[in-house]
N, C-alpha and C. Protein backbone atom coordinates (compact mmCIF):
# COMPACT_ATOMS: atom_id res chain seq x y z
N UNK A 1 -9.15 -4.29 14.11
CA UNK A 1 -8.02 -5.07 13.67
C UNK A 1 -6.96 -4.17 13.07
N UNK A 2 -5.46 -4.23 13.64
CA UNK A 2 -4.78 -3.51 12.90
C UNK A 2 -4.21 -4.16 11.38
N UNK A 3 -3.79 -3.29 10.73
CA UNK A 3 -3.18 -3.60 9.26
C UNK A 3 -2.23 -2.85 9.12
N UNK A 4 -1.00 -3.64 8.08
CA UNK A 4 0.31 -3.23 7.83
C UNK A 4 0.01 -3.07 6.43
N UNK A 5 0.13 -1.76 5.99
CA UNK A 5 0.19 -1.00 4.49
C UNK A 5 2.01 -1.07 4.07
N UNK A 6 2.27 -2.01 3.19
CA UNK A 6 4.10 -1.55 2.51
C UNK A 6 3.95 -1.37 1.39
N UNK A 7 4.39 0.31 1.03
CA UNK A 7 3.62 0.82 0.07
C UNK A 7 5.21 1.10 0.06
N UNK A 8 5.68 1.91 -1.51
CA UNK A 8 6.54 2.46 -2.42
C UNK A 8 6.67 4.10 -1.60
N UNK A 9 8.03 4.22 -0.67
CA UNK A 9 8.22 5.05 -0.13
C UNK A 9 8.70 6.17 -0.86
N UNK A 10 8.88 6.40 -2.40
CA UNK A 10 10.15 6.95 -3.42
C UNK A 10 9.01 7.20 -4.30
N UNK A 11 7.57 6.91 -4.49
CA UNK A 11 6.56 6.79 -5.32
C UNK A 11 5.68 8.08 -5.00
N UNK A 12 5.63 9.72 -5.81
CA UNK A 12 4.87 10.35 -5.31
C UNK A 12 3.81 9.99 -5.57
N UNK A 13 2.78 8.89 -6.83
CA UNK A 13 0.99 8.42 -6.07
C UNK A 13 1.18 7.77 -5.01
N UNK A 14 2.25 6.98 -4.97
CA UNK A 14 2.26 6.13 -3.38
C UNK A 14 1.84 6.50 -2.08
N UNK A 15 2.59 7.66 -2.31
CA UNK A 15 2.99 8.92 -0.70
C UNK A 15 1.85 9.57 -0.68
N UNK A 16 1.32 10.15 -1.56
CA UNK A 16 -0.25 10.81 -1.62
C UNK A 16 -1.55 9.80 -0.97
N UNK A 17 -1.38 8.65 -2.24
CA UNK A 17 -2.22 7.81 -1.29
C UNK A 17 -2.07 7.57 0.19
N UNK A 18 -1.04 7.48 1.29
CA UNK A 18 -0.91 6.78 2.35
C UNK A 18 -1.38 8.35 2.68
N UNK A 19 -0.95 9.15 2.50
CA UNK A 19 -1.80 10.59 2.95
C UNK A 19 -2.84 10.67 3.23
N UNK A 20 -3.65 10.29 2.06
CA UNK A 20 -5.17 10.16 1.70
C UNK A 20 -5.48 9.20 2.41
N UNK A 21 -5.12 8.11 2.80
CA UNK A 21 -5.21 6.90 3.63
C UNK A 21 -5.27 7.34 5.48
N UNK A 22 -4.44 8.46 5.52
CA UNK A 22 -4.29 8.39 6.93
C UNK A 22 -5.52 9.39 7.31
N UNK A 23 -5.93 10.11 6.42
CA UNK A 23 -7.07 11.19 6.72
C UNK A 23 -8.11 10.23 6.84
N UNK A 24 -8.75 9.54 5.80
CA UNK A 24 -9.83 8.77 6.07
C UNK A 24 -9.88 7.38 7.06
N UNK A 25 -8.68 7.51 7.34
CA UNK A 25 -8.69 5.91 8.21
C UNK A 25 -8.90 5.93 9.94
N UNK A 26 -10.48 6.62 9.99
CA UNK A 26 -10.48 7.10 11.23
C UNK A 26 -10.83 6.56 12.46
N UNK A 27 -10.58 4.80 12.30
CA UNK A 27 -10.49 3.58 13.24
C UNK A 27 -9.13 3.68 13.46
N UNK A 28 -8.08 4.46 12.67
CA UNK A 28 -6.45 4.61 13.00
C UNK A 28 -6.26 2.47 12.90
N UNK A 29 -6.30 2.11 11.97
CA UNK A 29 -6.24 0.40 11.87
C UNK A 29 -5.55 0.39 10.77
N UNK A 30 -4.40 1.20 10.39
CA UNK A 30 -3.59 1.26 9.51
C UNK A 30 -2.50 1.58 10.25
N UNK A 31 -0.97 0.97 9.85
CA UNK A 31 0.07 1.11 9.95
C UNK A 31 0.82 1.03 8.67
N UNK A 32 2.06 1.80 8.82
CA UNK A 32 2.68 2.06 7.00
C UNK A 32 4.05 1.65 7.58
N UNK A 33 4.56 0.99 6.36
CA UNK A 33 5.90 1.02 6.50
C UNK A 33 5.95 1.05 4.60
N UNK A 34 7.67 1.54 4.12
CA UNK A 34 8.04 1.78 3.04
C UNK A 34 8.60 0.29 2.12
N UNK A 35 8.34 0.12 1.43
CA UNK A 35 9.62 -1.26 0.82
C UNK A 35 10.34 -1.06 1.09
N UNK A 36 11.27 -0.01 0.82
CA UNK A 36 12.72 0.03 0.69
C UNK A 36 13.18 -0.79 2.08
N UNK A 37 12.39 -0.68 3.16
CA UNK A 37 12.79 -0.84 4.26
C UNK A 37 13.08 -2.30 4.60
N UNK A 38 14.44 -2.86 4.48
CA UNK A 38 14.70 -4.44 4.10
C UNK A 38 14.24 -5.18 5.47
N UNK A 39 14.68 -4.28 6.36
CA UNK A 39 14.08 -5.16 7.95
C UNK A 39 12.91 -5.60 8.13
N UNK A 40 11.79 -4.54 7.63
CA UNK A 40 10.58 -4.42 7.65
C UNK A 40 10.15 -5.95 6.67
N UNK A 41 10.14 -5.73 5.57
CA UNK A 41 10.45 -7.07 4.24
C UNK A 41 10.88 -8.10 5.26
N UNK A 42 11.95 -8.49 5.14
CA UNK A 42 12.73 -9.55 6.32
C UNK A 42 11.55 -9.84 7.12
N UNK A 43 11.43 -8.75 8.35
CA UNK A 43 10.26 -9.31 9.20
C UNK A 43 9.32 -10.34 8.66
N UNK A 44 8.53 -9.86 7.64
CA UNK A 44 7.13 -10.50 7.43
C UNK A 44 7.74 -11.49 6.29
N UNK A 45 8.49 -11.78 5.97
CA UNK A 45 9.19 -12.98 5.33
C UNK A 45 8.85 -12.56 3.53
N UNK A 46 9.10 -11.15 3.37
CA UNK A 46 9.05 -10.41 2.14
C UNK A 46 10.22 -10.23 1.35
N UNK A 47 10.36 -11.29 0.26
CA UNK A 47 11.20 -10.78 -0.45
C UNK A 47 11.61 -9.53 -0.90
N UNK A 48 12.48 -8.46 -1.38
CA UNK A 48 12.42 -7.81 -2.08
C UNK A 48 11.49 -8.04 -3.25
N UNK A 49 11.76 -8.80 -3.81
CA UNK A 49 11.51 -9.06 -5.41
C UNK A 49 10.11 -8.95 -5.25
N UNK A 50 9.22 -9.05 -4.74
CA UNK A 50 7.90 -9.70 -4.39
C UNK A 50 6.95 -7.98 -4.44
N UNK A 51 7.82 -6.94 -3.94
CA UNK A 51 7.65 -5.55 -4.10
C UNK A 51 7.25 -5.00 -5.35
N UNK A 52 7.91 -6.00 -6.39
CA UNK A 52 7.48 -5.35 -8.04
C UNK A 52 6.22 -5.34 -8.04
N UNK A 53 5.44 -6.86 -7.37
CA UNK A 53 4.11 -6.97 -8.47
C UNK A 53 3.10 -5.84 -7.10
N UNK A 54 3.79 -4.76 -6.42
CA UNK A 54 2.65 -3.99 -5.76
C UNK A 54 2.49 -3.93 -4.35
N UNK A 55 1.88 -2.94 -3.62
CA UNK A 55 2.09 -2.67 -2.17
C UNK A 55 1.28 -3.93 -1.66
N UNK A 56 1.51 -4.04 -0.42
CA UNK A 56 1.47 -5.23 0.48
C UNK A 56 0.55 -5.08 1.54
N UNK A 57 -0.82 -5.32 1.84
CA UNK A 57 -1.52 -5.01 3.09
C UNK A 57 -1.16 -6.98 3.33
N UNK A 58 -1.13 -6.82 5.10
CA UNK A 58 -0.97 -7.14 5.85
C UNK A 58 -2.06 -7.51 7.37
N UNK A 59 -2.55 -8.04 7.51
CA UNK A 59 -3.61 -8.18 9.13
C UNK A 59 -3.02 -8.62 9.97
N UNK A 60 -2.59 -7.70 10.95
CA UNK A 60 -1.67 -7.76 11.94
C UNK A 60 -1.71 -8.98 12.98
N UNK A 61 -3.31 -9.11 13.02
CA UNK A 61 -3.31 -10.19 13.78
C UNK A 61 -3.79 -11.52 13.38
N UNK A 62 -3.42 -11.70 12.00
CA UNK A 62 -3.21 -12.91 11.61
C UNK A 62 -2.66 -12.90 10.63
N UNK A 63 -1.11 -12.79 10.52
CA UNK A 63 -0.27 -12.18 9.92
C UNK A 63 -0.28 -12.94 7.91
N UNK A 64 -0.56 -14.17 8.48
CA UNK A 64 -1.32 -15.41 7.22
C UNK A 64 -1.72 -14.66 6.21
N UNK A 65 -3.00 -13.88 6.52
CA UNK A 65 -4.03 -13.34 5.76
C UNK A 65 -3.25 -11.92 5.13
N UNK A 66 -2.66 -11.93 3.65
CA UNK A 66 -2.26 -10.80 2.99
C UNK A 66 -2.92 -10.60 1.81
N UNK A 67 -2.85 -9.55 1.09
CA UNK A 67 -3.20 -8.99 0.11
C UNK A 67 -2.12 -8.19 -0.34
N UNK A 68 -2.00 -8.49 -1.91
CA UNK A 68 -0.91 -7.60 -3.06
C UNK A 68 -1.58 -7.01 -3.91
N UNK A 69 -1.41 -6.01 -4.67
CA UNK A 69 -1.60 -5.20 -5.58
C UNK A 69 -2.92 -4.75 -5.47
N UNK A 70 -3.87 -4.54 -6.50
CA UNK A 70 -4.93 -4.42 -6.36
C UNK A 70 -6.08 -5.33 -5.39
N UNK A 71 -5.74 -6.05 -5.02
CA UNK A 71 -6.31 -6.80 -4.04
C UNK A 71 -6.41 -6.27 -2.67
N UNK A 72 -5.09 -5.97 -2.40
CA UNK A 72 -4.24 -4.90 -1.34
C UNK A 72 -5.64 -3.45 -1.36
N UNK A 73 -5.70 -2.64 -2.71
CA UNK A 73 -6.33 -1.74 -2.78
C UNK A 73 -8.05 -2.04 -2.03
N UNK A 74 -8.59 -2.80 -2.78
CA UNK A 74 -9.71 -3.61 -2.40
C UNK A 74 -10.31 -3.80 -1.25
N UNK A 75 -9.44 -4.85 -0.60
CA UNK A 75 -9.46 -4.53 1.05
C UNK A 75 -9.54 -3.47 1.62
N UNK A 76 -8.19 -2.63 1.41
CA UNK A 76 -8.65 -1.55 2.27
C UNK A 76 -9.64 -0.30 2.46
N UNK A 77 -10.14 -0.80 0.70
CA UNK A 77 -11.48 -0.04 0.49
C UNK A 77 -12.91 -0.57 1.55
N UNK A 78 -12.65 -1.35 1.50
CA UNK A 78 -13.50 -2.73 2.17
C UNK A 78 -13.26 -1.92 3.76
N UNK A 79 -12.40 -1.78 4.26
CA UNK A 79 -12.26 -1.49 5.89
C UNK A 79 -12.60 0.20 6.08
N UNK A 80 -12.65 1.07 5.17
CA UNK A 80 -13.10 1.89 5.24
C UNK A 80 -14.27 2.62 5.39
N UNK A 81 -14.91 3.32 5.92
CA UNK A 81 -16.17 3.42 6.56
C UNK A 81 -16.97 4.17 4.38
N UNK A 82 -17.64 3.25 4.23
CA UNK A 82 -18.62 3.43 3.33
C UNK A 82 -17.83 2.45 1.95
N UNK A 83 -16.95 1.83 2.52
CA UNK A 83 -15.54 1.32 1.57
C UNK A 83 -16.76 0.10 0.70
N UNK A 84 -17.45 -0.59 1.73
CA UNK A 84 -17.60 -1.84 1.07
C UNK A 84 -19.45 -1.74 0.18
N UNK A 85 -19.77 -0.76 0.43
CA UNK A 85 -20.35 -0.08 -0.40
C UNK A 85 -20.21 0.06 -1.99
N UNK A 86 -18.87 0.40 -2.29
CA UNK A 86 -18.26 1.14 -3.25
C UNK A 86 -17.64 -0.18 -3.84
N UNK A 87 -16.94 -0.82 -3.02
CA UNK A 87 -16.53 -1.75 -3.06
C UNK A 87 -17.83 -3.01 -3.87
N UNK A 88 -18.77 -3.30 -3.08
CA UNK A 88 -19.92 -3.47 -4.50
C UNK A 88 -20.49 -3.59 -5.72
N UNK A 89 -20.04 -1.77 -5.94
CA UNK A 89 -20.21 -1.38 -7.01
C UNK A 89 -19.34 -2.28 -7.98
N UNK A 90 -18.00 -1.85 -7.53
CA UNK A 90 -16.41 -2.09 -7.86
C UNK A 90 -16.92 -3.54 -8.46
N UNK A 91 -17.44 -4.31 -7.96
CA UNK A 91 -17.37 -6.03 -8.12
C UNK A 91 -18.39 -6.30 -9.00
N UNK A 92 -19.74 -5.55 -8.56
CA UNK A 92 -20.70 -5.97 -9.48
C UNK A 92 -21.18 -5.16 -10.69
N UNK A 93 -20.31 -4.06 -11.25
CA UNK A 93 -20.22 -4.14 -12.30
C UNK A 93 -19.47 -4.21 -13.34
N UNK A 94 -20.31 -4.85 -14.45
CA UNK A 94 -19.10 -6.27 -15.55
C UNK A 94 -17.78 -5.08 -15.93
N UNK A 95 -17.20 -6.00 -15.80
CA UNK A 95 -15.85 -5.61 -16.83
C UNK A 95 -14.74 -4.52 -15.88
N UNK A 96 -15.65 -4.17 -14.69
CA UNK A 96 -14.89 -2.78 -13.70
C UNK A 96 -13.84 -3.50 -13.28
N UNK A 97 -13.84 -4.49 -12.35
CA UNK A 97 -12.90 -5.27 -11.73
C UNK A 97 -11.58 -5.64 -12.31
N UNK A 98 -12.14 -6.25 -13.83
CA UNK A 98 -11.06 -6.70 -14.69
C UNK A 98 -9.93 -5.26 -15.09
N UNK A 99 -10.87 -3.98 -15.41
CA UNK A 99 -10.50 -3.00 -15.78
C UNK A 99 -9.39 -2.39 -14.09
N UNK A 100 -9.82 -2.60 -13.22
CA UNK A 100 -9.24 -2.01 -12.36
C UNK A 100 -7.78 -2.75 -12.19
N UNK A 101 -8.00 -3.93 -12.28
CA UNK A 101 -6.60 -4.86 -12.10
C UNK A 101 -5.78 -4.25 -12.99
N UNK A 102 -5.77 -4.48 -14.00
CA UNK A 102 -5.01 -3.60 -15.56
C UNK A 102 -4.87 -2.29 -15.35
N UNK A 103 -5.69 -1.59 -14.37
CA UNK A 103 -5.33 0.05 -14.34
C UNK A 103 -3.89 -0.33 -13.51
N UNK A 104 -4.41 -0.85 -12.04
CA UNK A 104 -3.59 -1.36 -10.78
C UNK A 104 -2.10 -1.41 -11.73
N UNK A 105 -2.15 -2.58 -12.70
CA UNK A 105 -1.02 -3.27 -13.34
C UNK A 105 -0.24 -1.89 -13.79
N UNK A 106 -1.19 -1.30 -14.63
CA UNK A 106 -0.26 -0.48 -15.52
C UNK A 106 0.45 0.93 -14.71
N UNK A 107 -0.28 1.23 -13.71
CA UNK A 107 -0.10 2.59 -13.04
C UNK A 107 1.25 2.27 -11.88
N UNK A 108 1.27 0.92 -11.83
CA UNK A 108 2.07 0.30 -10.92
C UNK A 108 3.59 0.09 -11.23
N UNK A 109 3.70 -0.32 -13.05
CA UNK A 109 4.78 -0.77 -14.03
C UNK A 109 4.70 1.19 -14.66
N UNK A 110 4.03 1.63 -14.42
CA UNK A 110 5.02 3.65 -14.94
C UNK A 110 4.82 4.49 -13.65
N UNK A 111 4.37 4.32 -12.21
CA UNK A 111 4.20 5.06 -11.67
C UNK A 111 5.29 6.26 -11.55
N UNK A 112 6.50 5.67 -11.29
CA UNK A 112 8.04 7.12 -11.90
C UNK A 112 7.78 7.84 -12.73
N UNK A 113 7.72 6.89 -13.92
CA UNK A 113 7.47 7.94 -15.11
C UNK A 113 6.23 8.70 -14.90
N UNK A 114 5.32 8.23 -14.95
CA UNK A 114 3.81 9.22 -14.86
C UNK A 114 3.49 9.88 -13.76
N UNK A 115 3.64 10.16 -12.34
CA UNK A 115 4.14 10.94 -11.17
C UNK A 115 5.31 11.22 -10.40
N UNK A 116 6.22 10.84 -10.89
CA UNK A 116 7.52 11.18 -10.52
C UNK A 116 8.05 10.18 -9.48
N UNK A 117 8.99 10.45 -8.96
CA UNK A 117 9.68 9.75 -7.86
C UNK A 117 10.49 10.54 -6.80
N UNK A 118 10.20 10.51 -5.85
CA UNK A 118 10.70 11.24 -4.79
C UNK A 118 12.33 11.47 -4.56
N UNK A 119 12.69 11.90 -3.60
CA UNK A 119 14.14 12.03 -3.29
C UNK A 119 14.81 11.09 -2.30
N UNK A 120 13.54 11.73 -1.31
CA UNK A 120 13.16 11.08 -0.03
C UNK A 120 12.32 10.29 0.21
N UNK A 121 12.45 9.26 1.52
CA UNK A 121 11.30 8.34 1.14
C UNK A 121 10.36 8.91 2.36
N UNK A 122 8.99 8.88 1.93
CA UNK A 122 7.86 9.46 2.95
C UNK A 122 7.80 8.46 4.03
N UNK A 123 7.87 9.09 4.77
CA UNK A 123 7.55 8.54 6.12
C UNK A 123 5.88 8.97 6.84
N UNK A 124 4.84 8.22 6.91
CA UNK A 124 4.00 9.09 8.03
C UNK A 124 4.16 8.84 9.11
N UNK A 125 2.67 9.64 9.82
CA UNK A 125 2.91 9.41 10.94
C UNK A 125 2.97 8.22 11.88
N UNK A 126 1.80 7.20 11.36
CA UNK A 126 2.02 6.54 12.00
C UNK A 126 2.64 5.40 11.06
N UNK A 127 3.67 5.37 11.16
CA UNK A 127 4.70 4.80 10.59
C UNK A 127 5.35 3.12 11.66
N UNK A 128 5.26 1.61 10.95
CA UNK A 128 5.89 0.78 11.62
C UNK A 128 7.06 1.41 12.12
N UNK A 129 8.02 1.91 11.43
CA UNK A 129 9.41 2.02 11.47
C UNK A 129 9.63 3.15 11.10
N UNK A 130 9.57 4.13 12.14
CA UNK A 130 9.41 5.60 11.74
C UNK A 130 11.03 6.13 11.53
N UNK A 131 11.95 5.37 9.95
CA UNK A 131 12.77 6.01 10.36
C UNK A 131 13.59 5.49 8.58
N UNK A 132 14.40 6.17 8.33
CA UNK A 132 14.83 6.31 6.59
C UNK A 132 15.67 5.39 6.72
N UNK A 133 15.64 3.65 5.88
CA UNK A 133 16.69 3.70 5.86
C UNK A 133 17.67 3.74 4.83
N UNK A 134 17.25 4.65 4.02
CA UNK A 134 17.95 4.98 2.61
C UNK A 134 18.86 5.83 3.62
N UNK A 135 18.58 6.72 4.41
CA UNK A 135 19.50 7.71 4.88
C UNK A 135 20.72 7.51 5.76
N UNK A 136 20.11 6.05 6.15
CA UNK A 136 20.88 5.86 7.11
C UNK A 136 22.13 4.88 6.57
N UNK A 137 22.42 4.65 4.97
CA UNK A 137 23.00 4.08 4.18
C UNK A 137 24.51 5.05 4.10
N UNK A 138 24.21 6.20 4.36
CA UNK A 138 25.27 7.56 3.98
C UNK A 138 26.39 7.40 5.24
């Protein structure tokens, strides 16, 4: 099944993660596109605003079925080969889950401040919309 990752293109944990994402995702059942990217948003009937509370997974082929923020994370731990394993752990023990949402929350509301923010927005490779459109604003 493919999946649409809209992750914080301007976010260096963002850009690392989809990095880290594309190495281990070796069913290739990930596709990325950036927020910034309003067409992309538009398409799947994504507000801007809706971007604050966290990146956006997506199931391509039943477009219905989404996941935000840490939930988003979850899943795609879940589709990863040893993911739902861990994923397990993640659930069944007390207090982790709650703790992870609140990490999710807080790392999400300083990620600028506490890893910086890019210039450029990352693009990978396999990218929905392999193409800037911050740049194409100039």
């Amino acid at each position: 099944m493919p999946y649409l990752v809209i992750y914080d293109g301007l976010c260096n944990l963002c850009a690392s993660g989809v990095q880290l994402l594309e190495r281990l995702d070796r069913g290739q059942q990930f596709r990325y596109a950036p927020m910034q990217d309003g067409a992309t948003l538009a398409q799947w009937g994504i507000p801007p605003e809706q971007m604050e509370l966290g990146m956006i997974l997506i199931d391509l082929e039943q477009p219905q079925r989404r996941w935000q923020g840490s939930a988003a994370v979850e899943q795609i731990a879940a589709l990863l080969p040893s993911g739902s394993l861990w994923l397990a752990l993640y659930h069944n023990l007390p207090g982790l889950k709650l703790l992870g949402d609140w990490s999710y929350a807080q790392i999400r509301d300083h990620r600028y401040e506490w890893f910086g923010r890019r210039d450029t927005l990352y693009l990978p490779a396999v990218c929905e919309r392999c193409r800037d459109p911050l740049a194409e604003k100039d």
